[in-house]
C-alpha atoms as a PDB file:
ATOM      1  CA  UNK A   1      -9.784  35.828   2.699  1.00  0.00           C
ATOM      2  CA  UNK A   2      -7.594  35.281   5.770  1.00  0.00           C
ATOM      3  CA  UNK A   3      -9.162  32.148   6.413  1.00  0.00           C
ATOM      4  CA  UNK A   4      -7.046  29.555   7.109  1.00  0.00           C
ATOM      5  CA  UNK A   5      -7.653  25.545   6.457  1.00  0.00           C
ATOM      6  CA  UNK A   6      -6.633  22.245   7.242  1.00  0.00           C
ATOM      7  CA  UNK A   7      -4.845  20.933   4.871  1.00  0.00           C
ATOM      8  CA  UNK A   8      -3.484  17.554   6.444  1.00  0.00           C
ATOM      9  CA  UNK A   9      -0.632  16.268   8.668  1.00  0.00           C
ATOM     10  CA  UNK A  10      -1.143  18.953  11.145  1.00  0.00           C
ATOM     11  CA  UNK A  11      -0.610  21.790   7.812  1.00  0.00           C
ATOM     12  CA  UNK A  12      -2.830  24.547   7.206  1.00  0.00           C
ATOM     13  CA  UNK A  13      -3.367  26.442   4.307  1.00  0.00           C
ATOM     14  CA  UNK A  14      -4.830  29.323   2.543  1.00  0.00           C
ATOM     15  CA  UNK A  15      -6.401  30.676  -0.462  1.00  0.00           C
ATOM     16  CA  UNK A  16      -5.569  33.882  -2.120  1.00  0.00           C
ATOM     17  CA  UNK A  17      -5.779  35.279  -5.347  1.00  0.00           C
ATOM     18  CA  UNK A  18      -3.438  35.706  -8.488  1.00  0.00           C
ATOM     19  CA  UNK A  19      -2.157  39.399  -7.786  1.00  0.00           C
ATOM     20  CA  UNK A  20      -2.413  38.973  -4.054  1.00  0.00           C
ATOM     21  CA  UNK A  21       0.152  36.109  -4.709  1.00  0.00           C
ATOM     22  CA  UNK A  22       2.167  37.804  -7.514  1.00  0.00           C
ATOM     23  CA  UNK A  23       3.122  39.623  -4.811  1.00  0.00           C
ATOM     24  CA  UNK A  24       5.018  37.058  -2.569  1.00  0.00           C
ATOM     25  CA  UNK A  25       8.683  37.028  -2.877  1.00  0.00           C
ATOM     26  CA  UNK A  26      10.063  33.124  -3.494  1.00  0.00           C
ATOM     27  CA  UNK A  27       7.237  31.318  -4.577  1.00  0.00           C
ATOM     28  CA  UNK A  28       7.460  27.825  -4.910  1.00  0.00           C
ATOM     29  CA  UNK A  29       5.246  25.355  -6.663  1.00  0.00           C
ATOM     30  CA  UNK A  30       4.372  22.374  -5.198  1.00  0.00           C
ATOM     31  CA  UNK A  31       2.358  21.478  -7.714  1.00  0.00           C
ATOM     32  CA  UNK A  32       0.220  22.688 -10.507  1.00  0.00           C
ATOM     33  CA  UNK A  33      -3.048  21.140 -11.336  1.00  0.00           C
ATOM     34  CA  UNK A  34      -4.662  22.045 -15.275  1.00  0.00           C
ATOM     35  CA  UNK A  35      -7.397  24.406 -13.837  1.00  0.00           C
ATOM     36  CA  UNK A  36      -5.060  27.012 -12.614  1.00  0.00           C
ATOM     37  CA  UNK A  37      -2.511  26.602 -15.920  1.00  0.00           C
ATOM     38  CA  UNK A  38      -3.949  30.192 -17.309  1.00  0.00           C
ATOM     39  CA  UNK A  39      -2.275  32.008 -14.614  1.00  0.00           C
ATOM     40  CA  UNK A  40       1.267  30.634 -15.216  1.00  0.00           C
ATOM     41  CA  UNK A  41       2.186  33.245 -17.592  1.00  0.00           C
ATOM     42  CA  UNK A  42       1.527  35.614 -14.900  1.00  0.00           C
ATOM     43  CA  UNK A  43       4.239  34.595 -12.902  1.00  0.00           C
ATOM     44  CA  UNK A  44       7.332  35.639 -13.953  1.00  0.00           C
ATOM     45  CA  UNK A  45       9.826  34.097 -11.549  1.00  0.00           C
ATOM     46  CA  UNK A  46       9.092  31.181  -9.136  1.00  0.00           C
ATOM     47  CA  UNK A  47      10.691  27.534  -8.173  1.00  0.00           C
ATOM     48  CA  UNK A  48       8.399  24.302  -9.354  1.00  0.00           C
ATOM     49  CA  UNK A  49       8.374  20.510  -8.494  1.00  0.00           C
ATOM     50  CA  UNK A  50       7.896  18.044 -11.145  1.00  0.00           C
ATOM     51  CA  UNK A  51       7.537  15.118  -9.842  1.00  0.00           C
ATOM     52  CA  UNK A  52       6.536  12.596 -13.026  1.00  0.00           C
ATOM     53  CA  UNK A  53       6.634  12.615 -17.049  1.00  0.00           C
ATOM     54  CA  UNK A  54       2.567  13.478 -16.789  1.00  0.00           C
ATOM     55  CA  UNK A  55       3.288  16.876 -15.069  1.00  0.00           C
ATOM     56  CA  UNK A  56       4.821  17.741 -18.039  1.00  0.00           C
ATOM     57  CA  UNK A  57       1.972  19.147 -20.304  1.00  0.00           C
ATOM     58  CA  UNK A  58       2.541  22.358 -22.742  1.00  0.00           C
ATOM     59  CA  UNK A  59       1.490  25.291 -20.513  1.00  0.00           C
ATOM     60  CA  UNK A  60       3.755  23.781 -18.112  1.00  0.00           C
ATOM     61  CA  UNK A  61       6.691  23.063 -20.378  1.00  0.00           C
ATOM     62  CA  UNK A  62       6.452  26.883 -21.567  1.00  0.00           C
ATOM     63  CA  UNK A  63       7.057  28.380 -18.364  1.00  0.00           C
ATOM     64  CA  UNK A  64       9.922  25.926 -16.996  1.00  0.00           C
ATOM     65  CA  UNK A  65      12.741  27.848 -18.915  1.00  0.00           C
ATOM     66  CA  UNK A  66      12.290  30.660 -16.717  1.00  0.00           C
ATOM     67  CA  UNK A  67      11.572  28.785 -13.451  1.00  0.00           C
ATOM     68  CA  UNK A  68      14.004  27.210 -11.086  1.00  0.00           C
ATOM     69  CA  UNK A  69      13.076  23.403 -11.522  1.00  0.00           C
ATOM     70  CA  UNK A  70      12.487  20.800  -8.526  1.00  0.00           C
ATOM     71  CA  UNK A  71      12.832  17.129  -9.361  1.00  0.00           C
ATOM     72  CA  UNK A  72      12.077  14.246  -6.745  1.00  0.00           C
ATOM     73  CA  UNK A  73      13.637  11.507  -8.836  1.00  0.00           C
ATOM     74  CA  UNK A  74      17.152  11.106 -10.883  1.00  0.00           C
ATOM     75  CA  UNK A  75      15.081   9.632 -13.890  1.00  0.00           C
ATOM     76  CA  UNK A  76      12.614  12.191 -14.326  1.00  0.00           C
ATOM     77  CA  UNK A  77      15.727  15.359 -13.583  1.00  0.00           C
ATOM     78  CA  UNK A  78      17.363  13.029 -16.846  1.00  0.00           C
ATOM     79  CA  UNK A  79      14.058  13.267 -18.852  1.00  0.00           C
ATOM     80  CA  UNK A  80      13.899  17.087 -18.434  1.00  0.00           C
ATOM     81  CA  UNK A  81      17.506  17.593 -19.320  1.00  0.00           C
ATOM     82  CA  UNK A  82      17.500  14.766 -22.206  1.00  0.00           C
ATOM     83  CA  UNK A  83      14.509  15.369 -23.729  1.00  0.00           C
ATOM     84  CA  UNK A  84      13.041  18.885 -22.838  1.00  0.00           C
ATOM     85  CA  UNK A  85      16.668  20.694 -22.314  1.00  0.00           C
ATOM     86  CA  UNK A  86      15.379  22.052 -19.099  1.00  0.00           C
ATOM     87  CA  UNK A  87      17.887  22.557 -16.579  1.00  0.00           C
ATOM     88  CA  UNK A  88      16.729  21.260 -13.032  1.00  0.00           C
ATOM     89  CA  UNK A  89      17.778  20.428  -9.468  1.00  0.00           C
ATOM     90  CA  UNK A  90      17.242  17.014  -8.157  1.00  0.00           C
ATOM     91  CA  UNK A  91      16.524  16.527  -4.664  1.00  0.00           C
ATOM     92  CA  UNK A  92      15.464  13.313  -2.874  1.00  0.00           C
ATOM     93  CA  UNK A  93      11.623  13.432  -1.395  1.00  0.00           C
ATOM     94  CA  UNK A  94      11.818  15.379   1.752  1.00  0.00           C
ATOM     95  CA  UNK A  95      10.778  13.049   4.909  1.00  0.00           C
ATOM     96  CA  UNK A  96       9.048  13.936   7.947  1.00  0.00           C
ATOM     97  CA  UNK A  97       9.661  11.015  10.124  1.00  0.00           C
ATOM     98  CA  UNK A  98       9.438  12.632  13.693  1.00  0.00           C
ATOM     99  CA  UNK A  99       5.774  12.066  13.654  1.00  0.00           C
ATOM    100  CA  UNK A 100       4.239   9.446  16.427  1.00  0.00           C
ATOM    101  CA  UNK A 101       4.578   6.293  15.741  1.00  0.00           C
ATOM    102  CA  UNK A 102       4.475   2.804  17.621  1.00  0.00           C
ATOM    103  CA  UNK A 103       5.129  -0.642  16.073  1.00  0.00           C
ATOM    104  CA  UNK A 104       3.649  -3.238  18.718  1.00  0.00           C
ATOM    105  CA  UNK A 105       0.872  -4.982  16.749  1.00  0.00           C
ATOM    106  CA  UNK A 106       2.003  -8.445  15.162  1.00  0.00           C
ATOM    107  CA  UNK A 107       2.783  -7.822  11.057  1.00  0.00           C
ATOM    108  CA  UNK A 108      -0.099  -9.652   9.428  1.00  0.00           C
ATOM    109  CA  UNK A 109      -1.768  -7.639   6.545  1.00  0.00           C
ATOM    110  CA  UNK A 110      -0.814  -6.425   3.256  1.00  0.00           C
ATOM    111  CA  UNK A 111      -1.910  -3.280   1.824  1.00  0.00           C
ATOM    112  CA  UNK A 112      -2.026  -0.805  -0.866  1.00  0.00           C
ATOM    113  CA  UNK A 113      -2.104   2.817   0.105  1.00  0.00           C
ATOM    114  CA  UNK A 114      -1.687   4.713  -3.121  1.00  0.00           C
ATOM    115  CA  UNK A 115      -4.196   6.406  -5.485  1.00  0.00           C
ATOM    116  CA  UNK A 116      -6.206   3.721  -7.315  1.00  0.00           C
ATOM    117  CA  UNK A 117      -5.460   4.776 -11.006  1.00  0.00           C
ATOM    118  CA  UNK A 118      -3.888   3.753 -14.081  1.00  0.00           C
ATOM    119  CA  UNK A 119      -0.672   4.361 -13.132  1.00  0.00           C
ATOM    120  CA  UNK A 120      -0.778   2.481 -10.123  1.00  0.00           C
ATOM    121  CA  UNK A 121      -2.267  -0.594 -12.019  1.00  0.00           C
ATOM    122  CA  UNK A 122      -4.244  -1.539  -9.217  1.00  0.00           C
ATOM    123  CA  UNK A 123      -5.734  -4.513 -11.496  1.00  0.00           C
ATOM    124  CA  UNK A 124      -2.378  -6.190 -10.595  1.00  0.00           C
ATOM    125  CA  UNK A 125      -3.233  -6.617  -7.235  1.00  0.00           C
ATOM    126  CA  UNK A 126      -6.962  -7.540  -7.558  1.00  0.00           C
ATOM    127  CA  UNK A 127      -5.993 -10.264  -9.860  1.00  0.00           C
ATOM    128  CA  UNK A 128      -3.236 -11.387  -7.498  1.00  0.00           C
ATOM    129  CA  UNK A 129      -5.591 -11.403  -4.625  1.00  0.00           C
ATOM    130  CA  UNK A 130      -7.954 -13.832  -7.081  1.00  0.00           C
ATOM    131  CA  UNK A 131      -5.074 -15.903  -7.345  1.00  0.00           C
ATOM    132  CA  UNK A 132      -4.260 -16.512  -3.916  1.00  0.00           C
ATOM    133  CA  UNK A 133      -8.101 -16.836  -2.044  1.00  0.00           C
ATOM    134  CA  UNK A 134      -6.009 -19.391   0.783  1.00  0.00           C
ATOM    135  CA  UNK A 135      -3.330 -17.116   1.528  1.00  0.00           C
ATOM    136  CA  UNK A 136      -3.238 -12.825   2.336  1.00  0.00           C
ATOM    137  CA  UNK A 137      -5.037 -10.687   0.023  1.00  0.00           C
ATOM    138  CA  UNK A 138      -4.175  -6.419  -0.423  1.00  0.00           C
ATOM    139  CA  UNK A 139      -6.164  -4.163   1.063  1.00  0.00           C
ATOM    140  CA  UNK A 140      -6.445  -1.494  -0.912  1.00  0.00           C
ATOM    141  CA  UNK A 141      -7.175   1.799   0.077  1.00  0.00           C
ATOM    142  CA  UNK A 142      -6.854   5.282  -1.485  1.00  0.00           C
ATOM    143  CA  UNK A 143      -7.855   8.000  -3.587  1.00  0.00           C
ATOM    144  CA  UNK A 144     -10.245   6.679  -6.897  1.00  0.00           C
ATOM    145  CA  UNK A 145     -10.115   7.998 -10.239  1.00  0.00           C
ATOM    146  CA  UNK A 146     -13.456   6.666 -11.479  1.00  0.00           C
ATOM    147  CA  UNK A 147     -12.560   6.701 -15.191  1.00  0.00           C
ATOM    148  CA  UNK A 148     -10.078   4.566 -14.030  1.00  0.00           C
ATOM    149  CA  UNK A 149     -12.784   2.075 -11.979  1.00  0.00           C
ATOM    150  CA  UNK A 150     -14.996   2.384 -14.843  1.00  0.00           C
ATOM    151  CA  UNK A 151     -12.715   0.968 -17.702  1.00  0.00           C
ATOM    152  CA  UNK A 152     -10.587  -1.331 -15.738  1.00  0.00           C
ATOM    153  CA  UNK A 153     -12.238  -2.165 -12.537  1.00  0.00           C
ATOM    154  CA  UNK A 154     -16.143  -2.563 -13.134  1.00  0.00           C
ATOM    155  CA  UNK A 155     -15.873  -6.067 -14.018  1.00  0.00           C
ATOM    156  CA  UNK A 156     -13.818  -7.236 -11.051  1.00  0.00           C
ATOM    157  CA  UNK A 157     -14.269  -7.747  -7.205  1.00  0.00           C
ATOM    158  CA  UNK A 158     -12.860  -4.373  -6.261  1.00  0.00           C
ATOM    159  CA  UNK A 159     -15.213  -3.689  -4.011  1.00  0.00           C
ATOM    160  CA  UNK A 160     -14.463  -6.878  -2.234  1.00  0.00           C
ATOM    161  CA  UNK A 161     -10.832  -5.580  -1.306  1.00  0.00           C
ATOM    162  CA  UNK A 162     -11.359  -1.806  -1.154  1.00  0.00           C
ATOM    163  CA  UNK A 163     -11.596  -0.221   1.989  1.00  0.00           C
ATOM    164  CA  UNK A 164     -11.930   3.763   1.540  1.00  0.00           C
ATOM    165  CA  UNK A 165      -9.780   6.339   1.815  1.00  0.00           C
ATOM    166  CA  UNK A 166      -8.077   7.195   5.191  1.00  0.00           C
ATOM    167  CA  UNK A 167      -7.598  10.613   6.786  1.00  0.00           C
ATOM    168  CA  UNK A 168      -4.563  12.529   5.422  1.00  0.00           C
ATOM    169  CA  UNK A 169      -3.195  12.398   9.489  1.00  0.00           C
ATOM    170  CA  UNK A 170      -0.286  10.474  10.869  1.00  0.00           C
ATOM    171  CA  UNK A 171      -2.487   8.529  13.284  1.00  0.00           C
ATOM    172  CA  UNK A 172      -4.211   6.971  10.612  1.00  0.00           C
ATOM    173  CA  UNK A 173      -1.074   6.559   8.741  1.00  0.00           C
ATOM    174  CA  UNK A 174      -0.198   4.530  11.593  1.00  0.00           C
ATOM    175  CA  UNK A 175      -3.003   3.013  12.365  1.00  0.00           C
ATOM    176  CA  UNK A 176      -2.654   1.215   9.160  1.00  0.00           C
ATOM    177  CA  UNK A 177       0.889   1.038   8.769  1.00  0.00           C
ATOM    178  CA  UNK A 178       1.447  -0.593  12.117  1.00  0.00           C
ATOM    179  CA  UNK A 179       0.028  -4.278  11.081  1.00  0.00           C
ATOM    180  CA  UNK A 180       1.417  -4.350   7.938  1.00  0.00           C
ATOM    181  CA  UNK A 181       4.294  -6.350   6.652  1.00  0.00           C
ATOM    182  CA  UNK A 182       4.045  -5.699   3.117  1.00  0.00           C
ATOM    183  CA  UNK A 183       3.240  -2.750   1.381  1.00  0.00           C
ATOM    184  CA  UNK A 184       1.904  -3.305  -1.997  1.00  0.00           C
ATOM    185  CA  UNK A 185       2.990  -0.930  -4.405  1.00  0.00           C
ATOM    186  CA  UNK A 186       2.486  -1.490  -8.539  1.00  0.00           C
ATOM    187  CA  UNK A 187       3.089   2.011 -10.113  1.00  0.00           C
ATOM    188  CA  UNK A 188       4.542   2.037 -13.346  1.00  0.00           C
ATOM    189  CA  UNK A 189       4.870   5.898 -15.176  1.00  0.00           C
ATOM    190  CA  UNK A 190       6.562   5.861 -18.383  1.00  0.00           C
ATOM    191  CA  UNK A 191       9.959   8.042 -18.303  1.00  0.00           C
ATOM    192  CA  UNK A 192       9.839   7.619 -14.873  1.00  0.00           C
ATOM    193  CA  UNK A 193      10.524   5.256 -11.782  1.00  0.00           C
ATOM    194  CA  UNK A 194      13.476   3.887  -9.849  1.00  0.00           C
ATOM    195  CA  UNK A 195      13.547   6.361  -7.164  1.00  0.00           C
ATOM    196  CA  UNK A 196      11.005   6.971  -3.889  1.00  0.00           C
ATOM    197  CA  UNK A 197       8.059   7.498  -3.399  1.00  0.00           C
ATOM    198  CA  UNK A 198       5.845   9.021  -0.329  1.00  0.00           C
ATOM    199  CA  UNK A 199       4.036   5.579   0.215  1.00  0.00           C
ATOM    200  CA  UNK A 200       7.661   3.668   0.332  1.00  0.00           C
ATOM    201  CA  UNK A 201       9.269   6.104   2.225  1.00  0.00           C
ATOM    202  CA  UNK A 202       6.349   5.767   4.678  1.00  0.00           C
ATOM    203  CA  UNK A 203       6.021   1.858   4.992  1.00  0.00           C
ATOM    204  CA  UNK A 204       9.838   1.467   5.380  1.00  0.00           C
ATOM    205  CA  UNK A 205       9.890   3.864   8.318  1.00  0.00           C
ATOM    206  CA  UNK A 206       7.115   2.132   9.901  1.00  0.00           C
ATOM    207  CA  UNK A 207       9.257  -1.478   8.955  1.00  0.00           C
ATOM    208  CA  UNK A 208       6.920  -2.836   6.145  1.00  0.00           C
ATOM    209  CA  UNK A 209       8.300  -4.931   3.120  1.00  0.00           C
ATOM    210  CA  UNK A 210       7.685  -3.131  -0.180  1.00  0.00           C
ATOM    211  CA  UNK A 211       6.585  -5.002  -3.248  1.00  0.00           C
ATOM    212  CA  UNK A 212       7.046  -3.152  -6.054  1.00  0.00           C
ATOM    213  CA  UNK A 213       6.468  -3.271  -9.745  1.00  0.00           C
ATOM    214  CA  UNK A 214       9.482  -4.464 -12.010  1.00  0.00           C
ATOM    215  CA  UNK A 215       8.465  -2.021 -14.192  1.00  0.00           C
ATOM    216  CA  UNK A 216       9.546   0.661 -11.624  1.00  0.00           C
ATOM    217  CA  UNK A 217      13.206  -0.651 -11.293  1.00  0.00           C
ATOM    218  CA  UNK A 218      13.768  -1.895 -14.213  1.00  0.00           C
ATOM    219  CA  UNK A 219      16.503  -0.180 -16.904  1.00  0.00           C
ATOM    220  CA  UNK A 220      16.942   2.504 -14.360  1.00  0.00           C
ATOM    221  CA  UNK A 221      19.229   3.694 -11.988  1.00  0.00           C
ATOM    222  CA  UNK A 222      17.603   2.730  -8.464  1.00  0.00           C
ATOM    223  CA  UNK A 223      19.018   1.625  -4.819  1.00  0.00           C
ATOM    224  CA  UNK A 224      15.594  -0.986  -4.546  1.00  0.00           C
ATOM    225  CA  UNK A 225      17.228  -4.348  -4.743  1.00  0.00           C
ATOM    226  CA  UNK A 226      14.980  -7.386  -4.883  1.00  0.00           C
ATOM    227  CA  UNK A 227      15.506  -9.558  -2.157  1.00  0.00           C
ATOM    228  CA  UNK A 228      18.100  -6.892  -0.474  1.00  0.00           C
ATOM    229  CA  UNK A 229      15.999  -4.115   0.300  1.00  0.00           C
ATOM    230  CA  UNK A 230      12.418  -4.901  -1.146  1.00  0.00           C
ATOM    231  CA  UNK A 231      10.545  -7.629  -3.354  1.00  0.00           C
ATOM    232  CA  UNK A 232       9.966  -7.251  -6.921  1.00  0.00           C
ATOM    233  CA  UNK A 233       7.498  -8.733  -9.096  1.00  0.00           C
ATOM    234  CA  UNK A 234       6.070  -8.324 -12.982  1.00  0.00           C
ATOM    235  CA  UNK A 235       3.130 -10.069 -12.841  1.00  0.00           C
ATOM    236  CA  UNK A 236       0.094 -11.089 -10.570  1.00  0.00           C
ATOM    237  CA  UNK A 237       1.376 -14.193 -10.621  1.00  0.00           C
ATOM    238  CA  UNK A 238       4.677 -13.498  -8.796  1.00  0.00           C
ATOM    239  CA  UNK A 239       2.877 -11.111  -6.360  1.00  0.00           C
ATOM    240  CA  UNK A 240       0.622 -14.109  -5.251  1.00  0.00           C
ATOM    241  CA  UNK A 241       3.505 -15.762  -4.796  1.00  0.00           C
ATOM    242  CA  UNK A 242       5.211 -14.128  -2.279  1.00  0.00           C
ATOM    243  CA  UNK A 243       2.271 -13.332  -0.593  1.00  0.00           C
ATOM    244  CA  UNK A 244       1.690 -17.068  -0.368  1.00  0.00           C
ATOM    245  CA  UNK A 245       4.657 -17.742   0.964  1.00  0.00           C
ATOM    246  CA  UNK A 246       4.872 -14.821   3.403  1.00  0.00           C
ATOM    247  CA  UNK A 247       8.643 -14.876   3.704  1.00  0.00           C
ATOM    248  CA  UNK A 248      10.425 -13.697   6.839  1.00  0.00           C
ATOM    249  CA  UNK A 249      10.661  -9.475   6.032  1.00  0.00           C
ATOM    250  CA  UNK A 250      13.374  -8.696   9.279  1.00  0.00           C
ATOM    251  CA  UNK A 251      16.470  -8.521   6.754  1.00  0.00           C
ATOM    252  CA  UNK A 252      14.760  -7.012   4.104  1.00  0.00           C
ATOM    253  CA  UNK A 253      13.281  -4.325   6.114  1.00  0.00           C
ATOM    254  CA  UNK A 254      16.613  -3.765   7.613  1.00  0.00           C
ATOM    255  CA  UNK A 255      18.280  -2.962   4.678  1.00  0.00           C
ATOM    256  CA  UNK A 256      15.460  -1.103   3.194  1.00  0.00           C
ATOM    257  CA  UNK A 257      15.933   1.590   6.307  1.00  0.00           C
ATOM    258  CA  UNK A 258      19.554   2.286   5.375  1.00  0.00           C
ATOM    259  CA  UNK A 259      17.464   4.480   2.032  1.00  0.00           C
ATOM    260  CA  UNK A 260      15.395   6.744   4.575  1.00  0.00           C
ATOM    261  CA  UNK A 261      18.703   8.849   5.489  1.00  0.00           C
ATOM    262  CA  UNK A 262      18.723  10.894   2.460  1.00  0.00           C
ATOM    263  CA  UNK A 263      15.184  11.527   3.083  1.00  0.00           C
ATOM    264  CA  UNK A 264      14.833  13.074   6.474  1.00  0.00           C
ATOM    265  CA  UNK A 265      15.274  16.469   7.295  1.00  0.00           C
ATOM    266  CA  UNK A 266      18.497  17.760   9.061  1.00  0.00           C
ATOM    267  CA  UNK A 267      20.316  14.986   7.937  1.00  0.00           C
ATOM    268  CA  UNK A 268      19.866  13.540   4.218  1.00  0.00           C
ATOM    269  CA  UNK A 269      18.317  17.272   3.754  1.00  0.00           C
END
C-alpha cells in the first residue's frame, strides 16, 4: 500500500510489510511497541532508540547486541552499559524549533502536557490543585492510559482539571504553550531521569517555567537546577506552593534557554 498518512507535525507516514521493509537499507527504530516484537528476529541489522528503562523488555534486550543503540538520556546510555553490557550512543533529543511560534499573550496558566500515566504521577498535580483552590490550578491535558485512571484517578476530581488531548500540530502546541508560565511536569521512571524531555524542551522554547519532579533530578547527573533553570518539588505540597506564590519566571526561563542549544538541529546536532 502506497498510501501515505498523516502522522503529525506536518510528517507523513506509511505502512508496509515485514519483507517489503527487510528490504530497506539503514533502518532505524524509532520505537518498538510489544505487538510488532515477533518480527525483531527478522531483522538482522538496524539502529534503535531507547528512550527509558521500560523499553527494555526481553525480545528487545535479545536483539540490541546486534543493533546499533540510540539513547536520548546519559542515565539510561549508563543503565544499558552498567547493567545490560550493551554498548550504545547517546545523543541529546533532537529539536525542531523553527516551527511558528508567537509569544504575545500575558503568562497566566499552568499546565500539564504529558501522557496521563503512572509514570507521570499525574495524582501529584490533582492533589496539588486540591490544595491550592485560591490560587492557579494545572490543566492537564494528554494522552490517558485508563488502567492508569481506573486505579489511581477514579476517586478524584480529574475530570474537573482535564481538558482532552490536543492535536499532534505546532499550532496547537502553541496555542497552549503561549499562555503558559509554568509547565507542570511530575515524571518519575526508575533507572531513568535527569536529562530532557520533548514536553521541556518544548515549554522552554516557548519561555515557560518547568516544574519538575525531584525524583527526576535527583542522584543523577542533570543540567536542571532548581531555582537556576527550573523549579523542583517532591511533593504536592511544594507544587502548591509555588503555584501560590507565582514567582517572577524571567530569570529562570532565561537560564533554562541556554539547555535548548544542544537540542536543535544544525547546531547542538
Amino acid at each position: 500500500e502506497n498510501k501515505k498518512r498523516p502522522y503529525g507535525y506536518d510528517v507523513e507516514y506509511q505502512n508496509v510489510d515485514i519483507n517489503t521493509l527487510l528490504k530497506k537499507p539503514n533502518l532505524l527504530i524509532t520505537a518498538i511497541d510489544k505487538k510488532y516484537y515477533e518480527y525483531l528476529p527478522k531483522i538482522k541489522k538496524a539502529t534503535i532508540v531507547i528512550h527509558d528503562p521500560t523499553e527494555l523488555k526481553e525480545p528487545v534486550l535479545e536483539v540490541l547486541k546486534r543493533f546499533k543503540v540510540i539513547t536520548i538520556r546519559e542515565t539510561v546510555s549508563k543503565l544499558l552499559k552498567e547493567k545490560y553490557n550493551v554498548n550504545n550512543t547517546f545523543l541529546h533529543h533532537p529539536f525542531y524549533e523553527f516551527y511558528p511560534k508567537k509569544i504575545t499573550a500575558p503568562k497566566t496558566k499552568a499546565l500539564a502536557l504529558s501522557r496521563v500515566d503512572f509514570d507521570k504521577h499525574t495524582d501529584m498535580i490533582i492533589e496539588a490543585n486540591n490544595l491550592n483552590r485560591s490560587g492557579m490550578n494545572v490543566e492537564i491535558y494528554g494522552a490517558l492510559n485508563d488502567l492508569y485512571v481506573y486505579h489511581k484517578l477514579r476517586h478524584t476530581n480529574f475530570k474537573k482539571y482535564y481538558k482532552g488531548k490536543f492535536p499532534k500540530e505546532f499550532t496547537a502546541l502553541v496555542e497552549l504553550l503561549e499562555p503558559c508560565k509554568f509547565l507542570v511536569d511530575m515524571s518519575a521512571i526508575k533507572g531513568d531521569g535527569g536529562g530532557s524531555q520533548y514536553t521541556f524542551l518544548e515549554a522552554i522554547h516557548m519561555n515557560c517555567a518547568l516544574i519538575l519532579n525531584k525524583k527526576w533530578v535527583a542522584n543523577v547527573k542533570t543540567p536542571f537546577k532548581h531555582g537556576v533553570n527550573c523549579f523542583v518539588v517532591e511533593t504536592p505540597e511544594e507544587l502548591a506552593q509555588i503555584l501560590k506564590k507565582n514567582p517572577d519566571t524571567k530569570n529562570i526561563v532565561k537560564h533554562a534557554r541556554k539547555m535548548l542549544l544542544p537540542h536543535v538541529l544544525g547546531k547542538g546536532w
